[in-house]
C-alpha atoms as a PDB file:
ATOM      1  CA  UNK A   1     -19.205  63.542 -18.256  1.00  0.00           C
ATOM      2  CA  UNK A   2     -16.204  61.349 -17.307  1.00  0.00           C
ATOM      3  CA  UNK A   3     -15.197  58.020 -18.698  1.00  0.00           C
ATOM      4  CA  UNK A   4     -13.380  55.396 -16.803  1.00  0.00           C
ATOM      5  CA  UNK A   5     -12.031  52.364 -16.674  1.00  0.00           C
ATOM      6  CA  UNK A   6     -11.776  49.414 -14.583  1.00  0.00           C
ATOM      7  CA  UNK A   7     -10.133  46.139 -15.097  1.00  0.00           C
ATOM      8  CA  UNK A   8     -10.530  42.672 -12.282  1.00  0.00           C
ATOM      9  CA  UNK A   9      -7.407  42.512 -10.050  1.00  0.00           C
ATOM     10  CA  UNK A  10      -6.194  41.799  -6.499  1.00  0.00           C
ATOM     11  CA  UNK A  11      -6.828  45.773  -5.486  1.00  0.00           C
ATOM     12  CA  UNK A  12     -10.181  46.055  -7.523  1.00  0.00           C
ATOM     13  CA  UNK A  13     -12.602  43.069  -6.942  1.00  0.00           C
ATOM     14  CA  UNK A  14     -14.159  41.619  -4.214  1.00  0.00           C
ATOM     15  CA  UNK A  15     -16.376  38.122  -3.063  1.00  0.00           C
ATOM     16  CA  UNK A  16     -19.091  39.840  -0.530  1.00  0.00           C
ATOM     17  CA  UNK A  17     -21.024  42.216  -0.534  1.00  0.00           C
ATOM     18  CA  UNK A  18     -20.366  45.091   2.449  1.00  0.00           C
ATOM     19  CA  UNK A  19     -20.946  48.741   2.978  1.00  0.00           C
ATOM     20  CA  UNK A  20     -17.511  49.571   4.977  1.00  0.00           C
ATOM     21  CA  UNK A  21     -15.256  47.956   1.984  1.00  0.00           C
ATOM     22  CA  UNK A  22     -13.808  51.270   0.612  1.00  0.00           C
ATOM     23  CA  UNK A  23     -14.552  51.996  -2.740  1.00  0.00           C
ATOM     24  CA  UNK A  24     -12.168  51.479  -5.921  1.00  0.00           C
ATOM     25  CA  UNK A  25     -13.852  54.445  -7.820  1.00  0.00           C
ATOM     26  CA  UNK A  26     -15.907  57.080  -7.053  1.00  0.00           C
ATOM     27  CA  UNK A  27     -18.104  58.858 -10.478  1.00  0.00           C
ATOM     28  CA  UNK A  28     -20.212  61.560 -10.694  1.00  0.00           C
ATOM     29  CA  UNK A  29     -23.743  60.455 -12.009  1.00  0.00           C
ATOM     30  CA  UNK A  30     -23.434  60.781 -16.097  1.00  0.00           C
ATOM     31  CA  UNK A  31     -20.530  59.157 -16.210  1.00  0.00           C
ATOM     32  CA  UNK A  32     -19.772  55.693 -17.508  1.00  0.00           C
ATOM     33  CA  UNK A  33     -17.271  53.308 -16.710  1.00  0.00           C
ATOM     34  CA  UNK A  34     -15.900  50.255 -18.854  1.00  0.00           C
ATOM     35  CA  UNK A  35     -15.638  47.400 -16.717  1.00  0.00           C
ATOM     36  CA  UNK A  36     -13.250  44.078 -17.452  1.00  0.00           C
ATOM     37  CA  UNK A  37     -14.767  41.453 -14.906  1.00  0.00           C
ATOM     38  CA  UNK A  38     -13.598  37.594 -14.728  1.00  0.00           C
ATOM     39  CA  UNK A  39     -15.946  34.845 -14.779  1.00  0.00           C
ATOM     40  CA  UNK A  40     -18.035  34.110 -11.652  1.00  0.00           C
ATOM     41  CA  UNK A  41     -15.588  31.958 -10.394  1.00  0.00           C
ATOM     42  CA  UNK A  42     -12.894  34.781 -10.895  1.00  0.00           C
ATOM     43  CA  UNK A  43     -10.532  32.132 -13.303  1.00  0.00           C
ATOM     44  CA  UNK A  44      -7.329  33.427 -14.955  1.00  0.00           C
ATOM     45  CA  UNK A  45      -7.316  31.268 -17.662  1.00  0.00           C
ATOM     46  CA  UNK A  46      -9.265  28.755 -19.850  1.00  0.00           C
ATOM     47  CA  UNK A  47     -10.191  24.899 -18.992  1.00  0.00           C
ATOM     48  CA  UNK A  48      -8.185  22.672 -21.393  1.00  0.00           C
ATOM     49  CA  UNK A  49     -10.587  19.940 -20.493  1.00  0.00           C
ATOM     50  CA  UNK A  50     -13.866  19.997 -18.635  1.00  0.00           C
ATOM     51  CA  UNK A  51     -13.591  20.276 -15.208  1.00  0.00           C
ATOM     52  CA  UNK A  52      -9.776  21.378 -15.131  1.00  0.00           C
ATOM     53  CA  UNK A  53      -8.815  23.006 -11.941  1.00  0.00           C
ATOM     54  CA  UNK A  54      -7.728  26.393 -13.072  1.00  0.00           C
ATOM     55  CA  UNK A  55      -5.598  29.648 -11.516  1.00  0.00           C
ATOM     56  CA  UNK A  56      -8.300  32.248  -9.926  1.00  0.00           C
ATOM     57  CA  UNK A  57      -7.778  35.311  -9.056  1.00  0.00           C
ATOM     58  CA  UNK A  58      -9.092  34.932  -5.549  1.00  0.00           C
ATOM     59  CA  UNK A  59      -7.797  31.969  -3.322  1.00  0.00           C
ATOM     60  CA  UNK A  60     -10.582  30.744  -0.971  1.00  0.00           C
ATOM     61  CA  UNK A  61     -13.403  32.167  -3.110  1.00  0.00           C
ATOM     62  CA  UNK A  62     -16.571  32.795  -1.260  1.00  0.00           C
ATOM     63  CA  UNK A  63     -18.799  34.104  -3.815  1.00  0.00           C
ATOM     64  CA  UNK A  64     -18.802  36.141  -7.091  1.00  0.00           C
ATOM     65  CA  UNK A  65     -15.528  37.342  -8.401  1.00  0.00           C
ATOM     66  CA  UNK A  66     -17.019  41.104  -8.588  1.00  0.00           C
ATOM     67  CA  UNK A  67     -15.690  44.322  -9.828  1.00  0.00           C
ATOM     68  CA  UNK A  68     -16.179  47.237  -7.542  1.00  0.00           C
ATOM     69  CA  UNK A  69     -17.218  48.623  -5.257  1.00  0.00           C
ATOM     70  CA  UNK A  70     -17.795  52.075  -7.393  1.00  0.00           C
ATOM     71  CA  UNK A  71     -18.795  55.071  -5.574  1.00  0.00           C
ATOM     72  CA  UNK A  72     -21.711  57.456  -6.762  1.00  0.00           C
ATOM     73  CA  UNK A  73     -21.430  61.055  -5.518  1.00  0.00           C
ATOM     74  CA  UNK A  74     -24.672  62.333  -4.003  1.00  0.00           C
ATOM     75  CA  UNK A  75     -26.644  58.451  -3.671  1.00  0.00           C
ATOM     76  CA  UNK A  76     -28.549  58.201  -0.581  1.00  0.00           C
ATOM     77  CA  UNK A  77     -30.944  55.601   0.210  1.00  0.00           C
ATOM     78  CA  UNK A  78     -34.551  56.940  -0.981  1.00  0.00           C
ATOM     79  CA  UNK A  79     -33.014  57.177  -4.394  1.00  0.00           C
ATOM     80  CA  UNK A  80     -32.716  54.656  -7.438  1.00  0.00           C
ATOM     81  CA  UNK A  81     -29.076  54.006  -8.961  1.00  0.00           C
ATOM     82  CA  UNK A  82     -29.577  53.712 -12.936  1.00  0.00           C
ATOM     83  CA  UNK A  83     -27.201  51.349 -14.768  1.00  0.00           C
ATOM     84  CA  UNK A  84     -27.610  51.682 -18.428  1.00  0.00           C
ATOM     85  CA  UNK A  85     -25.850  49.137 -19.889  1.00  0.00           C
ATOM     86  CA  UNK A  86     -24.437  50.496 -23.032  1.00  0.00           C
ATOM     87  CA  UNK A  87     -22.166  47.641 -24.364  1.00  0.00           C
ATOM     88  CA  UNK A  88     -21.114  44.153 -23.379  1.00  0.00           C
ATOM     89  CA  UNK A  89     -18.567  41.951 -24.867  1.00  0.00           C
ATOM     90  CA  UNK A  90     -18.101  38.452 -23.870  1.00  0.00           C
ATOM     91  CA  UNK A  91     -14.377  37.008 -23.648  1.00  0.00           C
ATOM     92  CA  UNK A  92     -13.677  34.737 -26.294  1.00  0.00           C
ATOM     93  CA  UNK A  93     -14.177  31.332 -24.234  1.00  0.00           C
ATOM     94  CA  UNK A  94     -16.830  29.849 -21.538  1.00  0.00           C
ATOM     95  CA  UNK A  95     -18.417  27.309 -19.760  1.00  0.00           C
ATOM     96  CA  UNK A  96     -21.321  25.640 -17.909  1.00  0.00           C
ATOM     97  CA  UNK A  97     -21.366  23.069 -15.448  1.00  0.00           C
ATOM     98  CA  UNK A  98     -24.552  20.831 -14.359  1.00  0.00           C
ATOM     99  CA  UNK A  99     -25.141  18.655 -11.265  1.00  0.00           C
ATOM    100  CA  UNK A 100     -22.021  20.250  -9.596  1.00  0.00           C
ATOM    101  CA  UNK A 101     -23.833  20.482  -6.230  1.00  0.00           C
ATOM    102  CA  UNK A 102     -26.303  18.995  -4.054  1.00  0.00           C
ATOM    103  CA  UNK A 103     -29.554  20.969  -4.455  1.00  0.00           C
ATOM    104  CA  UNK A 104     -33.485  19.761  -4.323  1.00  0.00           C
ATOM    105  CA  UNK A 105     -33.303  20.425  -7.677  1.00  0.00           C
ATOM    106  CA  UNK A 106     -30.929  18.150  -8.505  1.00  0.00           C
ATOM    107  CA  UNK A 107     -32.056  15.646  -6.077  1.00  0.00           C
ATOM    108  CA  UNK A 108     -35.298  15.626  -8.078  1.00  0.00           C
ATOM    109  CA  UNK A 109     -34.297  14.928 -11.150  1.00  0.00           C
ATOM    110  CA  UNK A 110     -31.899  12.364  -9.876  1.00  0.00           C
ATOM    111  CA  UNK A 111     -28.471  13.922 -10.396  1.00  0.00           C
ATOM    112  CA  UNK A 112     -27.387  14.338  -6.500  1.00  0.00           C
ATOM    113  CA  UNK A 113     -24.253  12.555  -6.315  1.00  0.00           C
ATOM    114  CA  UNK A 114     -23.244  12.343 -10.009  1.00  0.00           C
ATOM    115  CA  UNK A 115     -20.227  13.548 -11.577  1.00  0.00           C
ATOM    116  CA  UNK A 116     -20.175  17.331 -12.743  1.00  0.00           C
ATOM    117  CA  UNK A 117     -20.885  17.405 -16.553  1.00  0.00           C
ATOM    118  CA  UNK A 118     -18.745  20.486 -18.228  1.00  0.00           C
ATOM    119  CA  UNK A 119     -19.485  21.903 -21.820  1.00  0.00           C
ATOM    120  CA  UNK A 120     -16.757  24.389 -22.320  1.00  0.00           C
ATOM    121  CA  UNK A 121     -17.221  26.913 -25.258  1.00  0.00           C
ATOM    122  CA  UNK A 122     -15.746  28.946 -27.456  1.00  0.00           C
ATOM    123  CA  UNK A 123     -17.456  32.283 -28.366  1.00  0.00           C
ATOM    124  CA  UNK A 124     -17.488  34.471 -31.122  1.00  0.00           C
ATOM    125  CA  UNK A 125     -18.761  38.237 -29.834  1.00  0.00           C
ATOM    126  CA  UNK A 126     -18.727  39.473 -33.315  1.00  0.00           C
ATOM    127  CA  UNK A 127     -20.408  36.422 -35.304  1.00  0.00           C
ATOM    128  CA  UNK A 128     -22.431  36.259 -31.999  1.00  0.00           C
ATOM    129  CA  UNK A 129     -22.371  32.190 -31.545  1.00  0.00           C
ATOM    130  CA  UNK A 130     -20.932  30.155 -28.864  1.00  0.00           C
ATOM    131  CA  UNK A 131     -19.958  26.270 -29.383  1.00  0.00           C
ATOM    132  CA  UNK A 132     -19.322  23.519 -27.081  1.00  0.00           C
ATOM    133  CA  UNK A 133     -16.574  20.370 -27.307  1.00  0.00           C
ATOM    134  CA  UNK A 134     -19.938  18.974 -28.932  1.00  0.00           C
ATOM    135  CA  UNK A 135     -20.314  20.680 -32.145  1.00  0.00           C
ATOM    136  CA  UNK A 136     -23.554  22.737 -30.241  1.00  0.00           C
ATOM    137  CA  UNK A 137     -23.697  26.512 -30.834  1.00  0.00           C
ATOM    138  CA  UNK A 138     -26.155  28.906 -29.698  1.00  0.00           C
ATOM    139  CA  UNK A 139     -27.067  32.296 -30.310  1.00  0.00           C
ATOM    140  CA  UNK A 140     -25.442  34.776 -27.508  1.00  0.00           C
ATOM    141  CA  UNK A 141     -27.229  37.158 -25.957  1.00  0.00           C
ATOM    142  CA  UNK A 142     -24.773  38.617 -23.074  1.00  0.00           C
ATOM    143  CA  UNK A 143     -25.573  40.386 -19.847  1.00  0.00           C
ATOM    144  CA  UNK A 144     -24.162  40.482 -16.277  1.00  0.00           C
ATOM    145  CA  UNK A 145     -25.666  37.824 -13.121  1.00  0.00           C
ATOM    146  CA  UNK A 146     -24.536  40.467 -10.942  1.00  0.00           C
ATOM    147  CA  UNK A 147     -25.604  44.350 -10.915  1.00  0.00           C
ATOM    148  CA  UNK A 148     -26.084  45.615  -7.065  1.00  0.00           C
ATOM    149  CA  UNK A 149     -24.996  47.027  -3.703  1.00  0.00           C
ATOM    150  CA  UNK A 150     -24.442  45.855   0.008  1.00  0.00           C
ATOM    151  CA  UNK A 151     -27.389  45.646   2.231  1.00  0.00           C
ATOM    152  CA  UNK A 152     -27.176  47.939   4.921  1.00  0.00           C
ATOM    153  CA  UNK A 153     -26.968  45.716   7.775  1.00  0.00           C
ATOM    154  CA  UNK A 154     -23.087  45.491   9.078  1.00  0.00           C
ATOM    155  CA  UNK A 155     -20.562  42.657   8.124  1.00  0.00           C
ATOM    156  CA  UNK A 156     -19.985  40.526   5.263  1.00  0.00           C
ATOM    157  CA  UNK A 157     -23.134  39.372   3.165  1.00  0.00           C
ATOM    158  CA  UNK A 158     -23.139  36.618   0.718  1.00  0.00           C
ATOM    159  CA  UNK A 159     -23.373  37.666  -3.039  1.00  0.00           C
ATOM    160  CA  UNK A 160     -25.338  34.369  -4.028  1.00  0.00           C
ATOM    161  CA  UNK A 161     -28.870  35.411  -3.186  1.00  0.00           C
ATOM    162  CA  UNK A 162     -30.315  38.154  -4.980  1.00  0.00           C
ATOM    163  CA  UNK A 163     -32.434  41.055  -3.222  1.00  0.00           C
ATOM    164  CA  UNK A 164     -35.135  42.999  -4.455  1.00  0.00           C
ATOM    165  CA  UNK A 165     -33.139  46.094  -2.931  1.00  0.00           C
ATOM    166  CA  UNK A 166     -30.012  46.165  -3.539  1.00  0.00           C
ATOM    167  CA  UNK A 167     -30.124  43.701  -6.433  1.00  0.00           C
ATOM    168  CA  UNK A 168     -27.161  41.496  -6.748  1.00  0.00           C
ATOM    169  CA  UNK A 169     -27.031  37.991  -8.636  1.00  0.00           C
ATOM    170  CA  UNK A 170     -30.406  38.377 -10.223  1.00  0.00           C
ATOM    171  CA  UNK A 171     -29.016  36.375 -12.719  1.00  0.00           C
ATOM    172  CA  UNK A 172     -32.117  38.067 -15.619  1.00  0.00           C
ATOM    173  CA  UNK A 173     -31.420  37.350 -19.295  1.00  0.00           C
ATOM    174  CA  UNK A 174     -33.295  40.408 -20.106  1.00  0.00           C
ATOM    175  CA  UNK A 175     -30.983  42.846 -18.611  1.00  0.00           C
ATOM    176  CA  UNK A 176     -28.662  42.824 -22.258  1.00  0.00           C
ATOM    177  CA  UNK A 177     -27.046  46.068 -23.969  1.00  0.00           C
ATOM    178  CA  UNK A 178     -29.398  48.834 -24.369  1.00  0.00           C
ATOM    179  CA  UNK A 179     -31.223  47.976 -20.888  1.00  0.00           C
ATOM    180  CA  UNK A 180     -31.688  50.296 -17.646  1.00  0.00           C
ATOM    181  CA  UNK A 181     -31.485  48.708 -14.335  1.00  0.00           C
ATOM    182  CA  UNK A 182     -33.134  50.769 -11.583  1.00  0.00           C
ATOM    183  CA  UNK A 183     -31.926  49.755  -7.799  1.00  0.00           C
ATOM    184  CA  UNK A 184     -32.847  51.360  -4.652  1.00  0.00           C
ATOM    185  CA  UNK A 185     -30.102  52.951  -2.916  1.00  0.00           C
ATOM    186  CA  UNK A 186     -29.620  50.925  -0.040  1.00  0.00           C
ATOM    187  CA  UNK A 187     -26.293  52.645   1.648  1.00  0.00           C
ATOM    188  CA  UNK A 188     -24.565  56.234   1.132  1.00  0.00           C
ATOM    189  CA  UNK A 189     -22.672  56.527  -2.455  1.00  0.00           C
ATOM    190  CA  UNK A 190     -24.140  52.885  -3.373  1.00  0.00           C
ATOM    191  CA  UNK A 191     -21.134  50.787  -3.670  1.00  0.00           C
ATOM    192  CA  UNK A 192     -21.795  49.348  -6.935  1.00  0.00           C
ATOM    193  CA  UNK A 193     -20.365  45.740  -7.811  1.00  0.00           C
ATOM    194  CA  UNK A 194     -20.552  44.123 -11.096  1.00  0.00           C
ATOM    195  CA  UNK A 195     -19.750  40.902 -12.841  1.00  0.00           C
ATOM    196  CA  UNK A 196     -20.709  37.515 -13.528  1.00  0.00           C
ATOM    197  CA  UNK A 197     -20.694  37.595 -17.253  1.00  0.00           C
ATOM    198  CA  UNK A 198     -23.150  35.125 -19.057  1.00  0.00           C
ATOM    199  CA  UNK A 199     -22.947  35.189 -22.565  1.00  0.00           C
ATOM    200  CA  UNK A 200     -26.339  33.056 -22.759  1.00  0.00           C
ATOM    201  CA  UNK A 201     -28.809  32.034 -20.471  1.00  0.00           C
ATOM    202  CA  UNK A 202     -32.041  30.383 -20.735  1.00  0.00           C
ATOM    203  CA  UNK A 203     -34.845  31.659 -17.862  1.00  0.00           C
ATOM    204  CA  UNK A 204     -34.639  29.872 -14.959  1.00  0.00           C
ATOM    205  CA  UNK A 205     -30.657  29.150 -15.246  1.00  0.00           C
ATOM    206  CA  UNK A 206     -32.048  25.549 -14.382  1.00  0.00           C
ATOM    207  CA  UNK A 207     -28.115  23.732 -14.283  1.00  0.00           C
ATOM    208  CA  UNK A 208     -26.990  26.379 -11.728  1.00  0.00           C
ATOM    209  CA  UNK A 209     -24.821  28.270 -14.457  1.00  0.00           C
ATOM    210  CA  UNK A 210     -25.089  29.818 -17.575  1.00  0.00           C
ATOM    211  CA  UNK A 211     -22.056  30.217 -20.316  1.00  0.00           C
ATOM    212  CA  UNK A 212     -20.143  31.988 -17.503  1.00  0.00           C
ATOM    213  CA  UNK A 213     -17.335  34.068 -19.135  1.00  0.00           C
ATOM    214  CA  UNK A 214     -15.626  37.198 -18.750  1.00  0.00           C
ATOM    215  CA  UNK A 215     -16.960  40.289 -19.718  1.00  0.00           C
ATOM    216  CA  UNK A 216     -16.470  43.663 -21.061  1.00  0.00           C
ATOM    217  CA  UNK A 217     -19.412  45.937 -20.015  1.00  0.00           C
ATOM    218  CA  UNK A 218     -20.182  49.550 -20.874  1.00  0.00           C
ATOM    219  CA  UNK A 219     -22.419  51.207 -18.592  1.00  0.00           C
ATOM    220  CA  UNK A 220     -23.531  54.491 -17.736  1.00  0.00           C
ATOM    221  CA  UNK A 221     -24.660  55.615 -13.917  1.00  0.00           C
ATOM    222  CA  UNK A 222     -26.914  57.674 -12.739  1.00  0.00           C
ATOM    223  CA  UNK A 223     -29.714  58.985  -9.823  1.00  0.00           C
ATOM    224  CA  UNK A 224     -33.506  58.952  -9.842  1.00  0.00           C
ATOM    225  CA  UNK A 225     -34.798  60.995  -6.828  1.00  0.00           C
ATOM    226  CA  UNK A 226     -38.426  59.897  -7.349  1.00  0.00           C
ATOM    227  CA  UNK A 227     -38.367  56.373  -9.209  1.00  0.00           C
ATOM    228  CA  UNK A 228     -42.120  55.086 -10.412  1.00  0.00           C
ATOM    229  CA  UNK A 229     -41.104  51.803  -8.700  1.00  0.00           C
ATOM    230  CA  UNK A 230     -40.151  51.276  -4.899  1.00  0.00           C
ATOM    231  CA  UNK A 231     -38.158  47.804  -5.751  1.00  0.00           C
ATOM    232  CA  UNK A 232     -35.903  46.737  -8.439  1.00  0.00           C
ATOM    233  CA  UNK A 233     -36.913  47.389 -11.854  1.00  0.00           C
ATOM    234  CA  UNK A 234     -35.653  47.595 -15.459  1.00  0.00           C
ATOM    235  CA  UNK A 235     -36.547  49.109 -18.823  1.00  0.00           C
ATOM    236  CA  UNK A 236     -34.935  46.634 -21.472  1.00  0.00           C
ATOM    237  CA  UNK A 237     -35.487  46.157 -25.325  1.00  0.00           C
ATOM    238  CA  UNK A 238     -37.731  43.356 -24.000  1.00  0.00           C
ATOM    239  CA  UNK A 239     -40.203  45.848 -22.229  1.00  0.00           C
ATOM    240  CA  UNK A 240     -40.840  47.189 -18.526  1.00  0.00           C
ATOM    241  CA  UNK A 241     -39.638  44.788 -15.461  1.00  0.00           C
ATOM    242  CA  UNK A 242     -40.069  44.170 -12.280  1.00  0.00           C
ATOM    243  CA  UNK A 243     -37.992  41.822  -9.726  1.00  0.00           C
ATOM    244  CA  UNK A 244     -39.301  38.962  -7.060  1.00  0.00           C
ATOM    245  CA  UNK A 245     -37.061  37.316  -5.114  1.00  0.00           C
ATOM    246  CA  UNK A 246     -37.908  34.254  -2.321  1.00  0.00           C
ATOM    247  CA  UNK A 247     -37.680  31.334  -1.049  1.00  0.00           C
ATOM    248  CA  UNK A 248     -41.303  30.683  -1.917  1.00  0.00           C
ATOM    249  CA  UNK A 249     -42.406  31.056  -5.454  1.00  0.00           C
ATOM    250  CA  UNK A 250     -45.536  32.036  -4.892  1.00  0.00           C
ATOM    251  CA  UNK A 251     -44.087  34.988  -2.660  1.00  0.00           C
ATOM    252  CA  UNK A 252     -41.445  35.605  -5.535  1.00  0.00           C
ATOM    253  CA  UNK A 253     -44.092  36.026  -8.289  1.00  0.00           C
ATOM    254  CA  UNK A 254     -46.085  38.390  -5.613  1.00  0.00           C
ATOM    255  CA  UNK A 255     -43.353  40.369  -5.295  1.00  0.00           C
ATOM    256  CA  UNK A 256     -42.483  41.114  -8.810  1.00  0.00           C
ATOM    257  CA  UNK A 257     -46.400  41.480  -9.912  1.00  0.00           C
ATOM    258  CA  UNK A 258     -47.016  43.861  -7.192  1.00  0.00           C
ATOM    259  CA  UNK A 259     -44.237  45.846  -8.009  1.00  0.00           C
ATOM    260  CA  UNK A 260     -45.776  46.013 -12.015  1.00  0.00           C
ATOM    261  CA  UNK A 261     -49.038  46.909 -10.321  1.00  0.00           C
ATOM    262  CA  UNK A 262     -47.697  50.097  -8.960  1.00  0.00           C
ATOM    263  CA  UNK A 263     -46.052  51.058 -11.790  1.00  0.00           C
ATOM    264  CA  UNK A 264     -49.217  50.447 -14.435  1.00  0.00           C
ATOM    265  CA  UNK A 265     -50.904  52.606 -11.555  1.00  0.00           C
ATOM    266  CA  UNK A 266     -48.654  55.579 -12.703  1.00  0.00           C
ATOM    267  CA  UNK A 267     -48.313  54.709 -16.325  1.00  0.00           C
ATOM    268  CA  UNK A 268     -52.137  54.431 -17.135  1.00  0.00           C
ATOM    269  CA  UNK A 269     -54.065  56.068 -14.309  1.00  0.00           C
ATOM    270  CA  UNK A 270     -55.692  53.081 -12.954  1.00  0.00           C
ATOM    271  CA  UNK A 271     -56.863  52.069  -9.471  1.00  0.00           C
ATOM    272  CA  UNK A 272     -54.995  48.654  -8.262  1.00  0.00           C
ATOM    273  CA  UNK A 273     -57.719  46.138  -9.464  1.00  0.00           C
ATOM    274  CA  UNK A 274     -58.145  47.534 -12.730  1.00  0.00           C
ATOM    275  CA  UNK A 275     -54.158  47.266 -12.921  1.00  0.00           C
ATOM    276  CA  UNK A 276     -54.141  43.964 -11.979  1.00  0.00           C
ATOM    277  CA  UNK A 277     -57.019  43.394 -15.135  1.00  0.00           C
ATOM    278  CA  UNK A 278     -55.377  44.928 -17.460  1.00  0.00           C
ATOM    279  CA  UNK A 279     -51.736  42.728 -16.222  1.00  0.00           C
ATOM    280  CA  UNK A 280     -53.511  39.681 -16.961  1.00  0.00           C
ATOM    281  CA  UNK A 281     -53.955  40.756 -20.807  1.00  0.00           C
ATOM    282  CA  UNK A 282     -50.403  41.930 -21.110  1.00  0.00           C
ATOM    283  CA  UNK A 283     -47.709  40.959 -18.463  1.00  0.00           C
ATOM    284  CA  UNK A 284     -45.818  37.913 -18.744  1.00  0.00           C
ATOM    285  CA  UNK A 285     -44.615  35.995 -15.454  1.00  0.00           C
ATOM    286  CA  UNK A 286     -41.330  34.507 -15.974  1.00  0.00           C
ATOM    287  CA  UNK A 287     -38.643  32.524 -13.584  1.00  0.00           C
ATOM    288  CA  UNK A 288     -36.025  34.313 -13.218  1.00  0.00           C
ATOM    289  CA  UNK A 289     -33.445  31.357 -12.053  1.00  0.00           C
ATOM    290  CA  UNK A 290     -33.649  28.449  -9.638  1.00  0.00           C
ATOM    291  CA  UNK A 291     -30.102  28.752  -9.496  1.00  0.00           C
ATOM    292  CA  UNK A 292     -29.113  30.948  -5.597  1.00  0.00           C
ATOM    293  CA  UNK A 293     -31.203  29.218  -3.301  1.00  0.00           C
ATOM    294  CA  UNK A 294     -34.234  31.264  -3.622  1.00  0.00           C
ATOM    295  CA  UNK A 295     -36.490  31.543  -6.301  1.00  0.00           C
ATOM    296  CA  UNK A 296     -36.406  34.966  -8.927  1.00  0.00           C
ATOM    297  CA  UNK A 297     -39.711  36.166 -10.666  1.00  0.00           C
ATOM    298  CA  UNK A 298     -39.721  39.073 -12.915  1.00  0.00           C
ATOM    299  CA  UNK A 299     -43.172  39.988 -15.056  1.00  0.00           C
ATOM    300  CA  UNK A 300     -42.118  41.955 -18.047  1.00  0.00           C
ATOM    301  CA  UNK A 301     -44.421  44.320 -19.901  1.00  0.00           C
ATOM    302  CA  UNK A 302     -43.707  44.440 -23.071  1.00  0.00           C
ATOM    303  CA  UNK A 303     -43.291  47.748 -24.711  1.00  0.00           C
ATOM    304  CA  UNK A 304     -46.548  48.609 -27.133  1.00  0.00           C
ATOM    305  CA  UNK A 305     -48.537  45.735 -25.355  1.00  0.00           C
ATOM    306  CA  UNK A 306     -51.059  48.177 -24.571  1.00  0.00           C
ATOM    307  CA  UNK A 307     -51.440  50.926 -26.491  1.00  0.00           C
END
């Protein structure tokens, strides 16, 4: 198996998701690829004071600053993509930003309007501890906002809202080092993008942001021609997951419980209602984020909660 490598510049990253861009790489499945991404915002170089206006790598910006697309040999749609993610390394600064934009969210709790308010932090990957212009450190626990493919509908498509296909800026804490990511294929070869480093994140990604940073990442890819699980799903040191994404919550948390019914189906040889039972003693419903104008679910069983 082959090892690659692939580093964020003008010739390697894109801002939308769509299944005619050409790809940057093409793999065989087995083999893993290291992949430098910038921060979300695709920023060359640090903020020397909150809210600095910075050089980016991409002028005009309309979404993600995302690595890829990389090709996978032999992935049709009817088939999962794995993404084990093997390793991830934060860069050694970050930031957050809160009431930067005019959501119900922050209309609610009365910061529509407001100035932005920046922490900016410096992290340590090996002591594993980021710390704001405060004095505040927290513990980091890195993944990627963004794992996932085009839809297959022509043109251009946003990379804000995630999709319980092709994945995208799910934006789940869960998904650190050591996790599988399972996403249907949704268009020949997949055309695989990945970025948004967070090197923490609480669930629910309530300001909008997490400590966005740039991001080393590890990951191995691979094919399932019969996945237990028709949606996005995950196997993480956490436990088994499942993905909801929607406008509604209620459909959101549906989506993501239905999607852990059919797979405690398969795992313990139930019929759907004794599934369902037996979820209520063991799966945990969590938000996601309220970050990309639609609300994330995943449930999350956790591995020897029923044994």
């Amino acid at each position: 198996m082959a090892e690659y490598r692939l580093d964020a510049g003008p010739e390697t990253v894109t801002d939308v998701f769509c299944n005619t861009t050409p790809p940057v790489l093409t793999v065989d499945p087995g083999d893993t690829v290291v992949v430098r991404s910038l921060d979300c915002s695709g920023h060359l170089e640090r903020q020397r004071v909150p809210g600095e206006e910075r050089p980016t790598l991409l002028a005009g910006r309309r979404g993600h600053c995302l690595v890829g697309p990389i090709a996978v040999r032999g992935a049709a749609p009817g088939m999962a993509l794995s993404v084990r993610l093997e390793s991830l390394r934060p860069d050694a600064w970050g930031w957050t930003v809160a009431a930067a934009a005019d959501s119900p969210l922050n209309r609610r709790l009365g910061l529509a309007g407001r100035e932005p308010s920046w922490l900016l932090w410096e992290l340590d990957a090996d002591a594993g501890t980021g710390t704001n212009q405060y004095g505040h450190t927290v513990d980091l626990a890195p993944f990627l906002g963004v794992i996932g493919m085009p839809p297959p509908e022509p043109g251009e498509h946003s990379t804000v809202p995630p999709r319980v296909l092709g994945g995208g800026n799910m934006d789940c804490r869960e998904l650190v080092a050591g996790a599988t990511l399972f996403l249907p294929v949704t268009v020949p070869d997949a055309l695989l993008c990945v970025g948004d480093g967070h090197a923490a994140q609480g669930d629910g990604e309530v300001s909008g942001t997490a400590v966005e940073c740039g991001m080393t990442t590890r990951l191995t890819v691979g094919l399932e021609t019969a996945p237990p699980v028709r949606t996005a799903h995950a196997v993480t040191p956490a436990g088994r997951i499942t993905f909801g994404f929607d406008p509604d919550l209620n459909e959101a948390s549906a989506q993501a419980l239905d999607a852990m019914l059919e797979w405690m189906c398969a795992l313990y040889g139930l019929e759907r209602a004794a599934a369902l039972a037996l979820a209520s003693t063991a799966v945990d419903l969590r938000v996601t984020q309220v970050a990309n104008r639609t609300w994330g679910v995943h449930a999350v069983l956790r591995h020897a909660a029923v044994r």
